[in-house]
C-alpha atoms as a PDB file:
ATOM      1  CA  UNK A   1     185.780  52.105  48.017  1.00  0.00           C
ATOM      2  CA  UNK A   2     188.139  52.217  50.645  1.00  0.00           C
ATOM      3  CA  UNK A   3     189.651  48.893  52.513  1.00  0.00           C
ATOM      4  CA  UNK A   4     189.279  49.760  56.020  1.00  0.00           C
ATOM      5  CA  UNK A   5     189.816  47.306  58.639  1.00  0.00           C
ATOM      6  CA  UNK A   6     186.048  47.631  58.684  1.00  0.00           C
ATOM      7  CA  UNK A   7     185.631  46.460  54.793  1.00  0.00           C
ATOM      8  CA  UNK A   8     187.852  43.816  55.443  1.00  0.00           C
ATOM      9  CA  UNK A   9     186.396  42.474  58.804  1.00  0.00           C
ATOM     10  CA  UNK A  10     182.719  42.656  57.301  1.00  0.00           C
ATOM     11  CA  UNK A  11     184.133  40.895  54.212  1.00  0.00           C
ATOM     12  CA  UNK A  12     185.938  37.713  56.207  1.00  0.00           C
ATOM     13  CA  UNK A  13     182.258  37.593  58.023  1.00  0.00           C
ATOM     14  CA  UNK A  14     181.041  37.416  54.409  1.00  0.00           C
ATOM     15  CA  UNK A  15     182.786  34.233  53.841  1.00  0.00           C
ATOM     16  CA  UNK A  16     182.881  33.098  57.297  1.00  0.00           C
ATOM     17  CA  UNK A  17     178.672  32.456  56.667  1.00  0.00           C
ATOM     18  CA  UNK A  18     179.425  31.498  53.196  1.00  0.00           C
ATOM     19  CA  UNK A  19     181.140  28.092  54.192  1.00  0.00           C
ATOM     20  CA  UNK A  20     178.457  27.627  56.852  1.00  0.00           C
ATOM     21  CA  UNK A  21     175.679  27.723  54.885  1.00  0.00           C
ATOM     22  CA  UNK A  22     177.202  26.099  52.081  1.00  0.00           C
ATOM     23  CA  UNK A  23     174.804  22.600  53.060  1.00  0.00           C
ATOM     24  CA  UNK A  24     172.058  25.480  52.171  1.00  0.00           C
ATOM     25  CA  UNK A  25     172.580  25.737  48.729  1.00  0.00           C
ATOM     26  CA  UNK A  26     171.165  24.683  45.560  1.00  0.00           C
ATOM     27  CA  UNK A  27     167.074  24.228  43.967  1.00  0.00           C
ATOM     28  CA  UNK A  28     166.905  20.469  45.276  1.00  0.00           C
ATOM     29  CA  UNK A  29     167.817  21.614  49.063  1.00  0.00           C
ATOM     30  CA  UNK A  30     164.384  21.795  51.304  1.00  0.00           C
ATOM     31  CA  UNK A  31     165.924  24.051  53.985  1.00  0.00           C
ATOM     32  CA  UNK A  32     163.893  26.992  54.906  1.00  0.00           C
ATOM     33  CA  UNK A  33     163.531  29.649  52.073  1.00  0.00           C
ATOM     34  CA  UNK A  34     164.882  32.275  54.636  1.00  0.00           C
ATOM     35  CA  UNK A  35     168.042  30.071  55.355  1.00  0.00           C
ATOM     36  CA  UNK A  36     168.451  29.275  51.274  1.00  0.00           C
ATOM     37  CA  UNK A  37     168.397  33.067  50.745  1.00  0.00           C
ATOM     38  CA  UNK A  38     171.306  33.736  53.332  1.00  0.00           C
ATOM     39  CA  UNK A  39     173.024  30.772  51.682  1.00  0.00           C
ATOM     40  CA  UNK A  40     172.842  32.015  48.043  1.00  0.00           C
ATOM     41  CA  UNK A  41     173.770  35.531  49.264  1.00  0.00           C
ATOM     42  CA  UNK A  42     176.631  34.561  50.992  1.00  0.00           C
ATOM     43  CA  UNK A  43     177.553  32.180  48.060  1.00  0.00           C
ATOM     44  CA  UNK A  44     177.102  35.349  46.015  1.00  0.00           C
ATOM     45  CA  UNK A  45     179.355  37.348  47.247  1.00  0.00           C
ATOM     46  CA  UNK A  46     182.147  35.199  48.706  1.00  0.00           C
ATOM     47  CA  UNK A  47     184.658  35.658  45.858  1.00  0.00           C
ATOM     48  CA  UNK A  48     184.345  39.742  46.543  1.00  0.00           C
ATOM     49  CA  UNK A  49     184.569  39.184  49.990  1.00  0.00           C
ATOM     50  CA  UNK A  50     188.018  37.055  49.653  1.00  0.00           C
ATOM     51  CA  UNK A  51     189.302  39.679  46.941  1.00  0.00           C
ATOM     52  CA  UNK A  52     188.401  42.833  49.509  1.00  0.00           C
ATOM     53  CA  UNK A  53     189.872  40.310  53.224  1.00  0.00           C
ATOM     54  CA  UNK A  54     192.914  38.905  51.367  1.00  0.00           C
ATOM     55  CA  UNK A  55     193.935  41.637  48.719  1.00  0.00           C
ATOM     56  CA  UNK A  56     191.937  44.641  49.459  1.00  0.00           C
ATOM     57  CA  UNK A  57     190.532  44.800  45.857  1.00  0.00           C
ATOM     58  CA  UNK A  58     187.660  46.411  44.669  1.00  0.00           C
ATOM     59  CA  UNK A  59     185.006  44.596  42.626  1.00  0.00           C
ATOM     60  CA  UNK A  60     182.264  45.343  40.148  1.00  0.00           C
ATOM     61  CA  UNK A  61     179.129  46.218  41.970  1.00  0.00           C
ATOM     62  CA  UNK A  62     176.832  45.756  38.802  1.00  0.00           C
ATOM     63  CA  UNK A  63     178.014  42.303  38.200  1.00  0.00           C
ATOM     64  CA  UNK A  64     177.481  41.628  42.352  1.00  0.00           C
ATOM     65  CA  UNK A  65     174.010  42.824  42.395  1.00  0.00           C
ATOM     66  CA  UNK A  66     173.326  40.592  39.277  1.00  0.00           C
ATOM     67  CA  UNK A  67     174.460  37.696  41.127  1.00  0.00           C
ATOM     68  CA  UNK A  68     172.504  38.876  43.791  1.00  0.00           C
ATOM     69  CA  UNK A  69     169.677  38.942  41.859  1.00  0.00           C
ATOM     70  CA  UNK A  70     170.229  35.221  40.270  1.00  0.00           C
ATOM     71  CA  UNK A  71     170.092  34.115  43.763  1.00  0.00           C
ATOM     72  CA  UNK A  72     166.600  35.008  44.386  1.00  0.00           C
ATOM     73  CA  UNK A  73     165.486  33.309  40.899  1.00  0.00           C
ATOM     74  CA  UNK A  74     167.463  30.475  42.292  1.00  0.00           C
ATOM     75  CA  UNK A  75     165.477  30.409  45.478  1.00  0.00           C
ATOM     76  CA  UNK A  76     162.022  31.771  44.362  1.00  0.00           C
ATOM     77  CA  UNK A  77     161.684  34.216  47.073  1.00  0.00           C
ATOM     78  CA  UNK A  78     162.806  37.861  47.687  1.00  0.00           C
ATOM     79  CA  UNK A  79     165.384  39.310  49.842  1.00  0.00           C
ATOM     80  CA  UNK A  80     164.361  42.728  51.667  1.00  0.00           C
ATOM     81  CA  UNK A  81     166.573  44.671  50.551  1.00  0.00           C
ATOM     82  CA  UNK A  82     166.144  47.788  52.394  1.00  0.00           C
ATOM     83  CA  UNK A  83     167.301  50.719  50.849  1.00  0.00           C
ATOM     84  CA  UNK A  84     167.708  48.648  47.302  1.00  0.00           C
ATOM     85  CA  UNK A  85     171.778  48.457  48.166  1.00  0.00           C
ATOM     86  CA  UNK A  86     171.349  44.828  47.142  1.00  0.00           C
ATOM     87  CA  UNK A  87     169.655  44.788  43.557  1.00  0.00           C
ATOM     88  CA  UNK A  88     169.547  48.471  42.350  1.00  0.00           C
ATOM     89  CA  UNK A  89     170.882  48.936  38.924  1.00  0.00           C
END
């Protein structure tokens, strides 16, 4: 994976929604299952997004898409995942 300017500006969005959603997260919270999901996701992935923005690292993919994957357990619902980018293993 190349660190484009485009890697990096999709990653600081990343964890630009990550710290807005952050009142989103958790199995107690009784926000909307569709705003839960974006939280988790974000919360997912916000470490790899600050390693791609700030150091323009790579990062395991298998160990993202099994965080992904916790998330929905977490939430009880299923993201759509179009083209299986998200969960495939």
């Amino acid at each position: 994976m190349t660190n484009t300017e485009h890697a990096r500006l999709m990653a600081a969005a990343v964890y630009e929604i990550r710290l807005l959603l952050s009142d989103h997260l958790g199995t107690a919270c009784n926000s909307d299952p569709c705003v839960r999901l974006a939280a988790h996701l974000a919360y997912a992935l916000h470490n790899d997004a600050l390693a791609v923005f700030e150091r323009d690292e790579e990062f395991d993919l298998n160990d993202a898409r099994k965080r992904i994957r916790a998330a929905e357990q977490i939430v009880g619902e299923r993201y759509a995942d179009n083209g299986g980018h998200l969960t495939r293993e």
